[in-house]
N, C-alpha and C. Protein backbone atom coordinates (compact mmCIF):
# COMPACT_ATOMS: atom_id res chain seq x y z
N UNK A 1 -5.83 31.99 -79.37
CA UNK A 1 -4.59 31.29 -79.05
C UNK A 1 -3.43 32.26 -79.17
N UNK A 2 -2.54 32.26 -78.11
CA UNK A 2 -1.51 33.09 -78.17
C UNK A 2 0.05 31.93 -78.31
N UNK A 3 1.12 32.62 -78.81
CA UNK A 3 2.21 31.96 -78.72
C UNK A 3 3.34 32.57 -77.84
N UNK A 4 4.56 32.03 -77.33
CA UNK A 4 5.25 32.52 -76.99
C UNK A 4 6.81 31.97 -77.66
N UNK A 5 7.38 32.34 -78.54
CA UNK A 5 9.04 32.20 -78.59
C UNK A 5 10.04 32.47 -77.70
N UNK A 6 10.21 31.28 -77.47
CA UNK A 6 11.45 31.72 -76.34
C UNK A 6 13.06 31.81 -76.79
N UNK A 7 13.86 32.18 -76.50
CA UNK A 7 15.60 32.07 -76.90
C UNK A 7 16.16 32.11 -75.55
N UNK A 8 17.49 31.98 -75.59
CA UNK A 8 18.11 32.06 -74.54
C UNK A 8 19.28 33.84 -74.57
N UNK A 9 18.52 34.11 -73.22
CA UNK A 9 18.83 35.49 -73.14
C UNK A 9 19.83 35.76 -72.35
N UNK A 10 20.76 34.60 -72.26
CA UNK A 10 22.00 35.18 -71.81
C UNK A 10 22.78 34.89 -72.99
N UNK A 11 22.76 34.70 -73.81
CA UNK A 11 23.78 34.81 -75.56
C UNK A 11 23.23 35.74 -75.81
N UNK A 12 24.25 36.47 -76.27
CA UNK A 12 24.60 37.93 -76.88
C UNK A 12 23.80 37.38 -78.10
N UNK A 13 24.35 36.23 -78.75
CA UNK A 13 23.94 36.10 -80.19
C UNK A 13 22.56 35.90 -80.38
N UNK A 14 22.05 35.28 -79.34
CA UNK A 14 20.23 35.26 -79.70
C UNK A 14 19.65 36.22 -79.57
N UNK A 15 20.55 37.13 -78.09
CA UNK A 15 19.40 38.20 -78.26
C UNK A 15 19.78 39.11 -78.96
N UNK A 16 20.79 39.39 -80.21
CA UNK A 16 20.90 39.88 -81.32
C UNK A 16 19.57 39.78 -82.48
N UNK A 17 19.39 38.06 -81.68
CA UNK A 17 18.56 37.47 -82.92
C UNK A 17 17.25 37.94 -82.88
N UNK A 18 16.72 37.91 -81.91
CA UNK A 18 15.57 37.96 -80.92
C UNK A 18 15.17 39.43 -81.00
N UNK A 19 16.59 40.58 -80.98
CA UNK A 19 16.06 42.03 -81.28
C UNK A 19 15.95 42.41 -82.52
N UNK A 20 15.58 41.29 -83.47
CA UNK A 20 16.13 41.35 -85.20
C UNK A 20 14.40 41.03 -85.31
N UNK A 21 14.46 40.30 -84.61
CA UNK A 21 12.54 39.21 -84.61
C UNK A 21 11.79 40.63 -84.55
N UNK A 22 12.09 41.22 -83.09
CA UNK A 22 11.18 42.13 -82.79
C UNK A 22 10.83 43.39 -83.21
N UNK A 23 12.34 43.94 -84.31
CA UNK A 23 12.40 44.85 -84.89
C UNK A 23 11.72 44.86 -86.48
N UNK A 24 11.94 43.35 -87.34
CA UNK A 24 11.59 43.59 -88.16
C UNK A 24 10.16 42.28 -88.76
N UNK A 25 10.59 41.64 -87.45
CA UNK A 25 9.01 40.40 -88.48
C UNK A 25 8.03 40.75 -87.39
N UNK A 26 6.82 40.50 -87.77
CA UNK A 26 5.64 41.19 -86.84
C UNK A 26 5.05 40.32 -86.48
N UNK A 27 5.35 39.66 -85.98
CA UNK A 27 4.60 37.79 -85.04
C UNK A 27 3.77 38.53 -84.06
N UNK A 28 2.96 38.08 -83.89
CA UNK A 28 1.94 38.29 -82.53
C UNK A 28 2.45 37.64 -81.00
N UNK A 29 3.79 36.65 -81.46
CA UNK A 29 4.11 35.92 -80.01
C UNK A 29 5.11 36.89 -79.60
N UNK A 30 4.50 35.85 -77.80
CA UNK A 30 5.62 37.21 -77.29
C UNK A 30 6.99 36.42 -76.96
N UNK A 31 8.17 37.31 -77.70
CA UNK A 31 9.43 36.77 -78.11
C UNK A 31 10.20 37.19 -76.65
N UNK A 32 10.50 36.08 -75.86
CA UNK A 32 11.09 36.48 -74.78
C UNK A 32 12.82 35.48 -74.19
N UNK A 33 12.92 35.78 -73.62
CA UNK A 33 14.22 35.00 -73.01
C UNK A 33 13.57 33.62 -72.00
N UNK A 34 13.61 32.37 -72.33
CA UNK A 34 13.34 31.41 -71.49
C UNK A 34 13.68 32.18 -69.83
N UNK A 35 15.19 32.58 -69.33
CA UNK A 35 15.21 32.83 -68.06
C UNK A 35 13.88 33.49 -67.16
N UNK A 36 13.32 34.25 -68.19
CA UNK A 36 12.71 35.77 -67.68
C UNK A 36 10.85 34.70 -67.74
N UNK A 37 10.73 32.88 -67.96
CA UNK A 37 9.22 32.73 -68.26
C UNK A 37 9.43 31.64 -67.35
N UNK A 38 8.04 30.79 -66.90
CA UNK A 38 8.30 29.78 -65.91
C UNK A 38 8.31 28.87 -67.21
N UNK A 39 9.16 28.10 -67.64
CA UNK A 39 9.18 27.37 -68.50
C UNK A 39 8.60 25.81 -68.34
N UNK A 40 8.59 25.53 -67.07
CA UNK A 40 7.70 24.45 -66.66
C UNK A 40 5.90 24.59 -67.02
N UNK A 41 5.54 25.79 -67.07
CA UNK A 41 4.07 25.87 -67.30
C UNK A 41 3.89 25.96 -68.57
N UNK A 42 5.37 25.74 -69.52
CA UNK A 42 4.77 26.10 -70.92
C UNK A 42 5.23 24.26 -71.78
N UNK A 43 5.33 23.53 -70.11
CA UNK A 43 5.71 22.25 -70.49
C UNK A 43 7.33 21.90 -71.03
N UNK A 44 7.90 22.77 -70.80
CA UNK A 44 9.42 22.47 -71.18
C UNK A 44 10.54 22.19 -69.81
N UNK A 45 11.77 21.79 -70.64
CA UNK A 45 12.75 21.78 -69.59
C UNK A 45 14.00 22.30 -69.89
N UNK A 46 14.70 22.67 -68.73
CA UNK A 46 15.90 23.77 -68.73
C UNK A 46 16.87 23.01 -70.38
N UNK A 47 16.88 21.41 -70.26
CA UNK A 47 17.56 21.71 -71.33
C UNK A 47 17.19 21.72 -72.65
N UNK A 48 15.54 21.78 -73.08
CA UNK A 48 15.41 21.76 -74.18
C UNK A 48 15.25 23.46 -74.90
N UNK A 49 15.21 23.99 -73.52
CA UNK A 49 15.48 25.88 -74.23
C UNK A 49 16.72 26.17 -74.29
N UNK A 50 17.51 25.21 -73.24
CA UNK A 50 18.96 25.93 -73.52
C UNK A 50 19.47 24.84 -74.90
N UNK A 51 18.99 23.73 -75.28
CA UNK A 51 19.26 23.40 -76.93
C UNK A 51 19.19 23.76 -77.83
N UNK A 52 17.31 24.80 -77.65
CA UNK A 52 17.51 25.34 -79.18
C UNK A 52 16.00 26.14 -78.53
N UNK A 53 16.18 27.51 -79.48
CA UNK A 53 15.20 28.15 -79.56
C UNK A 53 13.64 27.32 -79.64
N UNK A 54 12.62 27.73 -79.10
CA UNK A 54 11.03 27.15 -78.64
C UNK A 54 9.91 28.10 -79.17
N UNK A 55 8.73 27.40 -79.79
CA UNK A 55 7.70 27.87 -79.81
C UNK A 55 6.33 26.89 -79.21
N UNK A 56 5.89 27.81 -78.52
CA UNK A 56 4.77 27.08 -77.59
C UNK A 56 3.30 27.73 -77.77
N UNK A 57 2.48 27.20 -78.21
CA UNK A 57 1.41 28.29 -78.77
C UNK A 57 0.18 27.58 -77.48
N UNK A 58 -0.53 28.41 -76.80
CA UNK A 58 -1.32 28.68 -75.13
C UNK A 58 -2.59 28.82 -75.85
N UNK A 59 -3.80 27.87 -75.44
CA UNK A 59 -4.86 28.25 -75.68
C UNK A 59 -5.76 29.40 -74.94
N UNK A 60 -6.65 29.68 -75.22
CA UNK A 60 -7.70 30.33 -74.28
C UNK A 60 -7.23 30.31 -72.67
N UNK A 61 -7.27 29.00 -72.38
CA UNK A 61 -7.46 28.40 -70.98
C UNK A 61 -5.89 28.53 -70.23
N UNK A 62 -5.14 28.57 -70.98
CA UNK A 62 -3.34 29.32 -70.52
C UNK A 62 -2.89 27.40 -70.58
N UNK A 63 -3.38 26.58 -71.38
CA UNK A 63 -2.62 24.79 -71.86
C UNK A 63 -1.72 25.27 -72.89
N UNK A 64 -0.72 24.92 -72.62
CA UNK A 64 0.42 25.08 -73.47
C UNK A 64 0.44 24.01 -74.60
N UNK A 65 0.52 23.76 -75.79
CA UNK A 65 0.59 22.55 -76.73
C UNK A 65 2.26 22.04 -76.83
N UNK A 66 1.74 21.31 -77.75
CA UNK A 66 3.11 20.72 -77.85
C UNK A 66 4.08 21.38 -78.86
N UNK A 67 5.49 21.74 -78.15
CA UNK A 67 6.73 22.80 -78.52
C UNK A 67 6.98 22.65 -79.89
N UNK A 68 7.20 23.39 -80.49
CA UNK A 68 8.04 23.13 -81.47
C UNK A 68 9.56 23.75 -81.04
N UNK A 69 10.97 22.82 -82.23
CA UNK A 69 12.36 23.25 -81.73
C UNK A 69 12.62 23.69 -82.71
N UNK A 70 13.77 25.07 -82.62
CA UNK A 70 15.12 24.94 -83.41
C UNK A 70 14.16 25.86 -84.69
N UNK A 71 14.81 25.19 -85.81
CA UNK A 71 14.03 25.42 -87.32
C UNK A 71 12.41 25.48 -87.02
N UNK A 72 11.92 24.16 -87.11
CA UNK A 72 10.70 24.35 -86.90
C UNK A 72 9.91 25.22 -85.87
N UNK A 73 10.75 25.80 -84.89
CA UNK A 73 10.02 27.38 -84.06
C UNK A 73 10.40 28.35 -84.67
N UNK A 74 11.28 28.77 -85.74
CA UNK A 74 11.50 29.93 -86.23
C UNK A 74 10.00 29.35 -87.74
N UNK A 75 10.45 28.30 -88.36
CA UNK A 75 9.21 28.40 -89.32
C UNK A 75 7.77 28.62 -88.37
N UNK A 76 7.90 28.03 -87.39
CA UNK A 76 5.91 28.42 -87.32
C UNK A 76 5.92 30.28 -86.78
N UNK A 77 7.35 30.65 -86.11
CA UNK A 77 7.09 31.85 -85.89
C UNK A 77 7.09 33.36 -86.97
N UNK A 78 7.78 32.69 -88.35
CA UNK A 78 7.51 33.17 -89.48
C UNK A 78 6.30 33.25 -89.99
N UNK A 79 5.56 31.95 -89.86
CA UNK A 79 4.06 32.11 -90.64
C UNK A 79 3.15 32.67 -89.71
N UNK A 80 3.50 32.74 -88.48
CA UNK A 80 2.09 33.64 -87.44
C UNK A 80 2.70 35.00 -87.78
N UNK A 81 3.93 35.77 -88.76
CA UNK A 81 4.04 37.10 -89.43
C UNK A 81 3.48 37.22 -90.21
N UNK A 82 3.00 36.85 -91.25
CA UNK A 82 2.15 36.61 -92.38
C UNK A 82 3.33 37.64 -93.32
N UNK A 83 2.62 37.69 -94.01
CA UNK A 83 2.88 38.59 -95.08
C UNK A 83 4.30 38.09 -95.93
N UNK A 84 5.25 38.77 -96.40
CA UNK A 84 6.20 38.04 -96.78
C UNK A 84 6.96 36.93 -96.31
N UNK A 85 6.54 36.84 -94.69
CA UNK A 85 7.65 35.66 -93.82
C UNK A 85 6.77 34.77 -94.26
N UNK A 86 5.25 34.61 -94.62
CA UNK A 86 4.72 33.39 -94.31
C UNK A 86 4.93 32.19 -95.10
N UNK A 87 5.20 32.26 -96.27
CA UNK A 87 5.73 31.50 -97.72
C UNK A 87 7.07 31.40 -96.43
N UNK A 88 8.36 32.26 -96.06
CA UNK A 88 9.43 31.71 -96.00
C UNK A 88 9.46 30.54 -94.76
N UNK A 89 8.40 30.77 -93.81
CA UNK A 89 8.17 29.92 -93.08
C UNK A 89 7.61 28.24 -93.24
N UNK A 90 6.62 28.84 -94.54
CA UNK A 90 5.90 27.59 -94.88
C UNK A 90 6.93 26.58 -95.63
N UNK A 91 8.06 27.38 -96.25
CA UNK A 91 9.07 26.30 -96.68
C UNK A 91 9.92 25.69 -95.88
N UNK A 92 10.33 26.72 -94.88
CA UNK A 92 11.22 26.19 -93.69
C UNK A 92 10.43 24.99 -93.13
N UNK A 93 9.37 24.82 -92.80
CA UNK A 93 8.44 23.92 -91.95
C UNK A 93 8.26 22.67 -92.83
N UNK A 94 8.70 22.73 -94.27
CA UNK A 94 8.54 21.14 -94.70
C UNK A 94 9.60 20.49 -94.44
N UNK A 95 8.90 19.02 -94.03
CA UNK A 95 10.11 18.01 -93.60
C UNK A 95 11.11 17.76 -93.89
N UNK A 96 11.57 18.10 -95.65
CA UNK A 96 12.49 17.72 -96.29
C UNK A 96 13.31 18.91 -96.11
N UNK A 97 13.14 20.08 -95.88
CA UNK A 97 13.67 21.16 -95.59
C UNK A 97 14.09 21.29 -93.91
N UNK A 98 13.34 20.59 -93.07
CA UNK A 98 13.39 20.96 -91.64
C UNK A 98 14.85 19.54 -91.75
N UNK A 99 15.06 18.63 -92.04
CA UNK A 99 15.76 17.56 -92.11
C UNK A 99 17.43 18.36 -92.77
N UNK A 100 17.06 19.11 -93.66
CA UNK A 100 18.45 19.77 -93.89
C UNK A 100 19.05 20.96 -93.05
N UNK A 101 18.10 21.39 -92.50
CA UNK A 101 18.41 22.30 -91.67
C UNK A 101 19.04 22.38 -90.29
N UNK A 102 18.59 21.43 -89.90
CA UNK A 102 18.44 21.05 -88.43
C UNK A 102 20.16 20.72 -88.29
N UNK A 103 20.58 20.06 -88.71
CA UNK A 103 22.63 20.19 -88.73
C UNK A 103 22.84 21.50 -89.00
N UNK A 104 22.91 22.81 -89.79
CA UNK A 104 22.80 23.42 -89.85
C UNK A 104 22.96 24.50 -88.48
N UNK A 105 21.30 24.29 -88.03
CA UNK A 105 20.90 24.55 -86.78
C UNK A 105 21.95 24.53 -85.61
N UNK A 106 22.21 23.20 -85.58
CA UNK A 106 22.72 22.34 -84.18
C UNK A 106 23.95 23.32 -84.46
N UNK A 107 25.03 23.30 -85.91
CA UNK A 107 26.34 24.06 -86.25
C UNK A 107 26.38 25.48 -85.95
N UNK A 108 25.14 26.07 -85.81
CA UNK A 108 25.57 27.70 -85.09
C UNK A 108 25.14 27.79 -83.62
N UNK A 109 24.30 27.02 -83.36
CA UNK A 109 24.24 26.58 -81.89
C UNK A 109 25.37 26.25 -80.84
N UNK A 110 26.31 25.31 -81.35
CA UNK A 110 27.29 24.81 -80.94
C UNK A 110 28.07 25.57 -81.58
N UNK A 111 28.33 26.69 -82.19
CA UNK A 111 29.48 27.66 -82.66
C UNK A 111 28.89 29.57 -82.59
N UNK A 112 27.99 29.57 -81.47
CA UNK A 112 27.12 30.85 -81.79
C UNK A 112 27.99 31.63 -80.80
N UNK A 113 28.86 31.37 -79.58
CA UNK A 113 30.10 32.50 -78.84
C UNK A 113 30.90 32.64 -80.27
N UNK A 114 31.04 32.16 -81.24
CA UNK A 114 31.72 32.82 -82.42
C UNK A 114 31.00 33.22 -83.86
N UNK A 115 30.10 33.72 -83.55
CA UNK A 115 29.12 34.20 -84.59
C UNK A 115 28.80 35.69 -84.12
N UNK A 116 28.53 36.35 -84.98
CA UNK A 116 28.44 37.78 -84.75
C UNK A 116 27.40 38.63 -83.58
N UNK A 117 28.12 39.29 -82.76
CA UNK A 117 27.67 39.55 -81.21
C UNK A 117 27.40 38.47 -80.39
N UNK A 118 28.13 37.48 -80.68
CA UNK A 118 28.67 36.69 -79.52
C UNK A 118 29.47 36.71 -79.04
N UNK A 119 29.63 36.00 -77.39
CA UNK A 119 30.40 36.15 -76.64
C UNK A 119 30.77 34.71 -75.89
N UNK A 120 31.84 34.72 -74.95
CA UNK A 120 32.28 33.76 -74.57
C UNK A 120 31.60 32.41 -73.90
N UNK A 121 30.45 33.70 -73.19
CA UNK A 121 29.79 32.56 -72.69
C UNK A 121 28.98 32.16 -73.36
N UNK A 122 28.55 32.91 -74.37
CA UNK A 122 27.77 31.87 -75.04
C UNK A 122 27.76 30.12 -75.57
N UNK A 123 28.99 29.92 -75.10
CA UNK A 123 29.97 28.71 -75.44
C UNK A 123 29.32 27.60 -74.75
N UNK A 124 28.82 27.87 -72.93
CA UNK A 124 28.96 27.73 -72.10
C UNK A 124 27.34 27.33 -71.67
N UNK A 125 27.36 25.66 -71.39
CA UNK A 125 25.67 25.24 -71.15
C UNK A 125 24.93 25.85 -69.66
N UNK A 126 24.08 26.29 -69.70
CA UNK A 126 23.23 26.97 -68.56
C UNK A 126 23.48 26.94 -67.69
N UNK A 127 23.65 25.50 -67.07
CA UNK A 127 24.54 25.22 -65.44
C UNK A 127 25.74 25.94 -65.32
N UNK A 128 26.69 26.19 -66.56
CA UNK A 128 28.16 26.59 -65.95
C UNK A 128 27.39 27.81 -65.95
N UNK A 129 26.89 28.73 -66.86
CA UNK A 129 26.77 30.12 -66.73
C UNK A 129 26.73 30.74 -65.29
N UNK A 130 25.46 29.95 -65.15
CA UNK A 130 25.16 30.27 -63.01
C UNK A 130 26.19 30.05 -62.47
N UNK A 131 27.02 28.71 -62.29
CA UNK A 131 28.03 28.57 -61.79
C UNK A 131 29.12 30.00 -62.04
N UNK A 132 29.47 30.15 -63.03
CA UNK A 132 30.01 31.52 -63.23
C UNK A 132 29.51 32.73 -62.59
N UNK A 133 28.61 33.34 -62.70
CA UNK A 133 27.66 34.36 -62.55
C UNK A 133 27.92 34.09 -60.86
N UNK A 134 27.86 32.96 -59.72
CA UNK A 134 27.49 32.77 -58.61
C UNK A 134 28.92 33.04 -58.27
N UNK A 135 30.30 32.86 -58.75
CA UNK A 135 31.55 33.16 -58.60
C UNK A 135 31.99 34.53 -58.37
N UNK A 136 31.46 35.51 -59.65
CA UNK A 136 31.85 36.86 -59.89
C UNK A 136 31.05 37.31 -58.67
């Protein structure tokens, strides 16, 4: 079984985040930008990657299971690191912990064009981006 993490790779701030994943926790999934995957074959939709970071773990046969969001894709993508992430994952992933987090979550999500190496558009839900991008 393979996984894939997705983020959204037009925020500066994820893929800050995303080159932080790849540099220092050693997950076996492959950590990519939703734009750059067919996200329909991994069973998702434009707006639940542009809500919150995804983990989708692909059997043998290339069946995608069912996603995890937000907190709970960074905890399961912590424990497929093993080693020191896997305890920090396994705590992130309990309910009572995923329940405090998740506001949290949603608060740098909805404030991540002002979080460090963000940018304006990050502000800005998927449709306007294109809309923008199709202007310039």
């Amino acid at each position: 079984m393979t996984a894939v993490f997705l983020y959204d790779g037009d925020c500066a701030f994820c893929s800050s985040c995303a080159r932080f994943v790849e540099k220092r926790i050693p997950t076996g999934a492959d950590v990519a930008a939703w734009q750059h995957r067919d996200i329909a074959v991994l069973g998702l939709t434009e707006a639940e990657v542009d809500a919150a970071v995804q983990w989708v773990e692909v059997d043998g046969a290339g069946r995608p299971g069912a996603p995890l969001s937000g907190p709970a894709a960074i905890a399961a993508l912590l424990k497929d690191a093993g080693g020191v992430w896997r305890p920090m994952g396994a705590v992130l992933g309990l309910r009572p912990v995923l329940a405090v987090v998740w506001p949290l979550y949603r608060w740098v999500a909805r404030n991540r064009d002002k979080m460090p190496g963000g940018t304006a558009a990050c502000a800005l839900p998927q449709a306007q981006r294109e809309a923008a991008r199709k202007t310039e």
